[in-house]
N, C-alpha and C. Protein backbone atom coordinates (compact mmCIF):
# COMPACT_ATOMS: atom_id res chain seq x y z
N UNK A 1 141.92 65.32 93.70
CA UNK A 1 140.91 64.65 92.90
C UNK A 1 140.19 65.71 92.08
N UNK A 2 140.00 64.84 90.84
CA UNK A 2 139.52 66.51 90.12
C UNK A 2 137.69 65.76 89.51
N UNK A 3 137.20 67.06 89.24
CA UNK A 3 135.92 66.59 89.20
C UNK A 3 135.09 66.35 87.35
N UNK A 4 134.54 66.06 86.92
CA UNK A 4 134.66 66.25 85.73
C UNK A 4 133.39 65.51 85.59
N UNK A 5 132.71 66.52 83.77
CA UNK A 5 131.73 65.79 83.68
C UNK A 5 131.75 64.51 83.11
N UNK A 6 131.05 63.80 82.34
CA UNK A 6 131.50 62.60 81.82
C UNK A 6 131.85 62.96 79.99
N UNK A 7 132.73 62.14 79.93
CA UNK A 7 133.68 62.30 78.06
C UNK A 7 133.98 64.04 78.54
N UNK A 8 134.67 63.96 79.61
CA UNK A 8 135.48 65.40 79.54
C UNK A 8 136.58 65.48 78.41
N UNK A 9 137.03 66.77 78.25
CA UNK A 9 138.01 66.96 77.02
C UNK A 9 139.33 67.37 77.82
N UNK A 10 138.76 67.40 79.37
CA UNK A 10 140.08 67.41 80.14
C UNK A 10 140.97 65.88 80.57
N UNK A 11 140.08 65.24 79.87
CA UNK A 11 140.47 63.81 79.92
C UNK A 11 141.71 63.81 78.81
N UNK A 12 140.86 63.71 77.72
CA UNK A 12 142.20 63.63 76.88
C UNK A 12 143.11 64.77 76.62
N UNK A 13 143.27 65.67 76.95
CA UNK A 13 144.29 67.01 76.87
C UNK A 13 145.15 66.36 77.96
N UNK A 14 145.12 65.92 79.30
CA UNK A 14 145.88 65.44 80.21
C UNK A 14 147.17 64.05 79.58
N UNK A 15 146.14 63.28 79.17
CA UNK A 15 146.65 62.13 78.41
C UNK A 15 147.72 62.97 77.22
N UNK A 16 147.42 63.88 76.61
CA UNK A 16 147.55 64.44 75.35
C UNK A 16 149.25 64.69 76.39
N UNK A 17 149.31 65.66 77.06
CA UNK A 17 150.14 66.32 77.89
C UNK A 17 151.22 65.39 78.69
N UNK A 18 150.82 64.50 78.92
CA UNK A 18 151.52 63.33 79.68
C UNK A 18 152.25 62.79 78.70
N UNK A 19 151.47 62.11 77.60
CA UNK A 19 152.59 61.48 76.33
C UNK A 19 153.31 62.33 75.88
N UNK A 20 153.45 63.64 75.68
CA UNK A 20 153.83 64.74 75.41
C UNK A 20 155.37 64.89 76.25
N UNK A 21 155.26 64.60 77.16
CA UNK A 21 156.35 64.95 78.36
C UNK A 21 157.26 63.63 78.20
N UNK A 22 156.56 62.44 78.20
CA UNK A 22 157.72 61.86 78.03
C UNK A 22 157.57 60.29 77.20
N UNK A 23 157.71 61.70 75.76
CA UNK A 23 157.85 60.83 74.38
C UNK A 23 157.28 59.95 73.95
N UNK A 24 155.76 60.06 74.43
CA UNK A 24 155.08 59.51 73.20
C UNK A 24 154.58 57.68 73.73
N UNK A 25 153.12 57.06 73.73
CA UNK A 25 152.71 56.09 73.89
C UNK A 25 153.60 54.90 73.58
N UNK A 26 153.32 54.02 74.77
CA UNK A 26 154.42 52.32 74.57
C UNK A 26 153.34 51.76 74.20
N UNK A 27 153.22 51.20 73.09
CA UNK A 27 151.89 49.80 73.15
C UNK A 27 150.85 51.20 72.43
N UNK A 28 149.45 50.19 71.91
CA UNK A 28 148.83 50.72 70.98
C UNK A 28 147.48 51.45 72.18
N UNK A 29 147.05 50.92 72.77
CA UNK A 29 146.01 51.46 73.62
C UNK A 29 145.82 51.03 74.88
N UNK A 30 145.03 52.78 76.02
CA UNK A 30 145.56 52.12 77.65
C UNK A 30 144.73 51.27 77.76
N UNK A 31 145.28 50.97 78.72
CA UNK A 31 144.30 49.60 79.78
C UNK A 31 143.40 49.96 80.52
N UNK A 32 142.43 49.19 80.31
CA UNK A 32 140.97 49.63 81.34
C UNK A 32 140.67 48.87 82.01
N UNK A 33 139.56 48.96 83.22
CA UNK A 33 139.29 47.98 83.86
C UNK A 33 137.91 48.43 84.22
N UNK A 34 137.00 47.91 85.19
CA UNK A 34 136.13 48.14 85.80
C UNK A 34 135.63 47.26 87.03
N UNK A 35 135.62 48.13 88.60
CA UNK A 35 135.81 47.54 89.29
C UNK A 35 133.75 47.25 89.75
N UNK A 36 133.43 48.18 89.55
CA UNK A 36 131.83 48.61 89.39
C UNK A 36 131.01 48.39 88.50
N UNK A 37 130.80 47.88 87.57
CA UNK A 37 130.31 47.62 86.05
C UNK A 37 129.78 49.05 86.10
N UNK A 38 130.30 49.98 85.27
CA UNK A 38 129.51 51.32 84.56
C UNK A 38 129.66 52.18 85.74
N UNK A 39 130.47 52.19 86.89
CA UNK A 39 130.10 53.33 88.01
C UNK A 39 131.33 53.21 88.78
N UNK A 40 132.10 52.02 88.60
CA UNK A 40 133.49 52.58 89.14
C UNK A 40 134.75 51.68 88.32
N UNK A 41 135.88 52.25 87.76
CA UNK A 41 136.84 51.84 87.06
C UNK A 41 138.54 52.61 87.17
N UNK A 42 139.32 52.49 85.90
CA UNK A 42 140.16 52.86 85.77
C UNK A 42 140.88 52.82 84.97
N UNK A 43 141.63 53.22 83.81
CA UNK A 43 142.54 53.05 82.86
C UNK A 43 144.20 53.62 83.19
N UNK A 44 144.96 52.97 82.35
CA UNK A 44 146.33 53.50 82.52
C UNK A 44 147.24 53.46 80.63
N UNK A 45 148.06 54.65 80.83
CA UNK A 45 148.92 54.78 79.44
C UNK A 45 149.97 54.57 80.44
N UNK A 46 150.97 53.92 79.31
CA UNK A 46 152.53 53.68 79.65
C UNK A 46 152.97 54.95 78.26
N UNK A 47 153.88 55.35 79.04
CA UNK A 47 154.48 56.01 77.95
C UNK A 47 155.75 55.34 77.24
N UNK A 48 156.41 55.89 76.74
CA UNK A 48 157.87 55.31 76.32
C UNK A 48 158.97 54.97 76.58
N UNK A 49 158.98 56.45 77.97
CA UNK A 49 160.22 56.34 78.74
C UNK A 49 159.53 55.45 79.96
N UNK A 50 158.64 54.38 79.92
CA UNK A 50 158.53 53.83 81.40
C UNK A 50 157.36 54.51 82.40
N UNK A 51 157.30 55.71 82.35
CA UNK A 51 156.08 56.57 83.32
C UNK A 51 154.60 55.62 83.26
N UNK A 52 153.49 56.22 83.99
CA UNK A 52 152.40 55.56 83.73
C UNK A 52 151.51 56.55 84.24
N UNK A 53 150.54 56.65 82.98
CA UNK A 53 149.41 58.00 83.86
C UNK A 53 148.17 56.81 84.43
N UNK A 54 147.34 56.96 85.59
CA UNK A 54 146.54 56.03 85.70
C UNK A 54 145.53 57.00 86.39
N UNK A 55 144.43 56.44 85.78
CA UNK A 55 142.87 57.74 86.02
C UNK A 55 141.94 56.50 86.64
N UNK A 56 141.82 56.70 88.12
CA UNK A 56 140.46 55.87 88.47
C UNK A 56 139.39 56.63 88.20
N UNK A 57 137.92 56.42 88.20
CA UNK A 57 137.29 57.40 87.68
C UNK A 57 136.04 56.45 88.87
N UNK A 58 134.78 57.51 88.80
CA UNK A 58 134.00 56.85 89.92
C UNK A 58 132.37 57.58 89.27
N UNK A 59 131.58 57.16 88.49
CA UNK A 59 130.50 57.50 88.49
C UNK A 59 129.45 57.90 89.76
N UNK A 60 128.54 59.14 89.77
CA UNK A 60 127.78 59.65 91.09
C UNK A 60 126.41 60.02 90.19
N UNK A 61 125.36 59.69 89.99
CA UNK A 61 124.49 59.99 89.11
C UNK A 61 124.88 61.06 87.78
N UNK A 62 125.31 62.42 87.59
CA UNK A 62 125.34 62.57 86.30
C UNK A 62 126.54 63.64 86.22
N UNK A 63 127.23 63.27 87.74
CA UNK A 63 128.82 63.47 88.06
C UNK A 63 129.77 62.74 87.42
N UNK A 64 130.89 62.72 87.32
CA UNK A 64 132.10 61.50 86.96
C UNK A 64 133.36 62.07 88.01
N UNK A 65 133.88 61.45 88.83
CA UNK A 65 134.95 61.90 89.93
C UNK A 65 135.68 61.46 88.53
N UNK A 66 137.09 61.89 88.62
CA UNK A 66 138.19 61.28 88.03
C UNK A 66 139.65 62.02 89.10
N UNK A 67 140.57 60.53 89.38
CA UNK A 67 141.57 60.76 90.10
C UNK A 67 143.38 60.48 89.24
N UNK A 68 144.01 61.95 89.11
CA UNK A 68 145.01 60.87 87.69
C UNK A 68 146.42 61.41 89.16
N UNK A 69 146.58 59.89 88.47
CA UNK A 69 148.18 59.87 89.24
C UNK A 69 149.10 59.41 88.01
N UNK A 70 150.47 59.90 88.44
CA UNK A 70 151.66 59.94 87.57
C UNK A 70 152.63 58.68 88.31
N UNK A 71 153.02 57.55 87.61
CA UNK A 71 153.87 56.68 88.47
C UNK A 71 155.20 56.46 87.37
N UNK A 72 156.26 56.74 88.36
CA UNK A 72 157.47 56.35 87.65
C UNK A 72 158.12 55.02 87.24
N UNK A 73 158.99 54.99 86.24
CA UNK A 73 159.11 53.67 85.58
C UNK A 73 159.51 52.64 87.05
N UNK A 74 159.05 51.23 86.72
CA UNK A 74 159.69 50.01 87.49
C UNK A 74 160.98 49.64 87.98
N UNK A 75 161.62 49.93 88.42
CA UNK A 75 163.38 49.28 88.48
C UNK A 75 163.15 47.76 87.78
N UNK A 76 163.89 47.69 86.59
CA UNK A 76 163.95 46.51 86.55
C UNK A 76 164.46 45.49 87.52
N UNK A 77 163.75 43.97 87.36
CA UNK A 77 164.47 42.99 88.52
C UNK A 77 165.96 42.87 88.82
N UNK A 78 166.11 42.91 87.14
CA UNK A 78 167.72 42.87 86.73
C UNK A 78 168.58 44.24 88.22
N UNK A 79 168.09 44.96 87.91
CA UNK A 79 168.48 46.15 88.44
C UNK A 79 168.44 46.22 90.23
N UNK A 80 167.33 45.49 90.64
CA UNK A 80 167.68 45.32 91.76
C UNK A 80 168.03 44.33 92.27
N UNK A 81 168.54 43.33 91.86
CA UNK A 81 169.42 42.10 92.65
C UNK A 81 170.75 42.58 93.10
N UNK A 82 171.06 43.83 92.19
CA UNK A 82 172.49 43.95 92.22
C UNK A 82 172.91 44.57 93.89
């Protein structure tokens, strides 16, 4: 878990680095959510080849936790009936 202040620039250099690796954003912008209104959430990029970077993030007064995990593409359904 990495620690960060809030609108870190290690935010987007990561994102920057991730699309980078494997070729570039699917779809126009990630997905967000919020499970906390303003103090706990999460967004995710799909990349191209299928990957998914996903950052929960957790507000602490004038802290910001942020947690990024890397998930590999889905097997399609197709793919596993067989």
């Amino acid at each position: 878990m990495t620690t960060l202040a809030p609108n870190s620039i290690d935010d987007d250099s990561r994102m920057r680095d991730f699309l980078a690796r494997h070729g570039g954003a699917f779809g126009a912008d990630p997905r967000r959510g919020e499970t906390l209104k303003g103090r706990k959430g999460w967004s995710e990029v799909t990349a191209v080849d299928g990957y998914v970077l996903r950052c929960d993030w957790e507000r602490r007064g004038d802290q910001t936790e942020m947690r990024y995990e890397e998930h590999p593409p889905q097997q399609p359904v197709e793919a596993r009936d067989e």
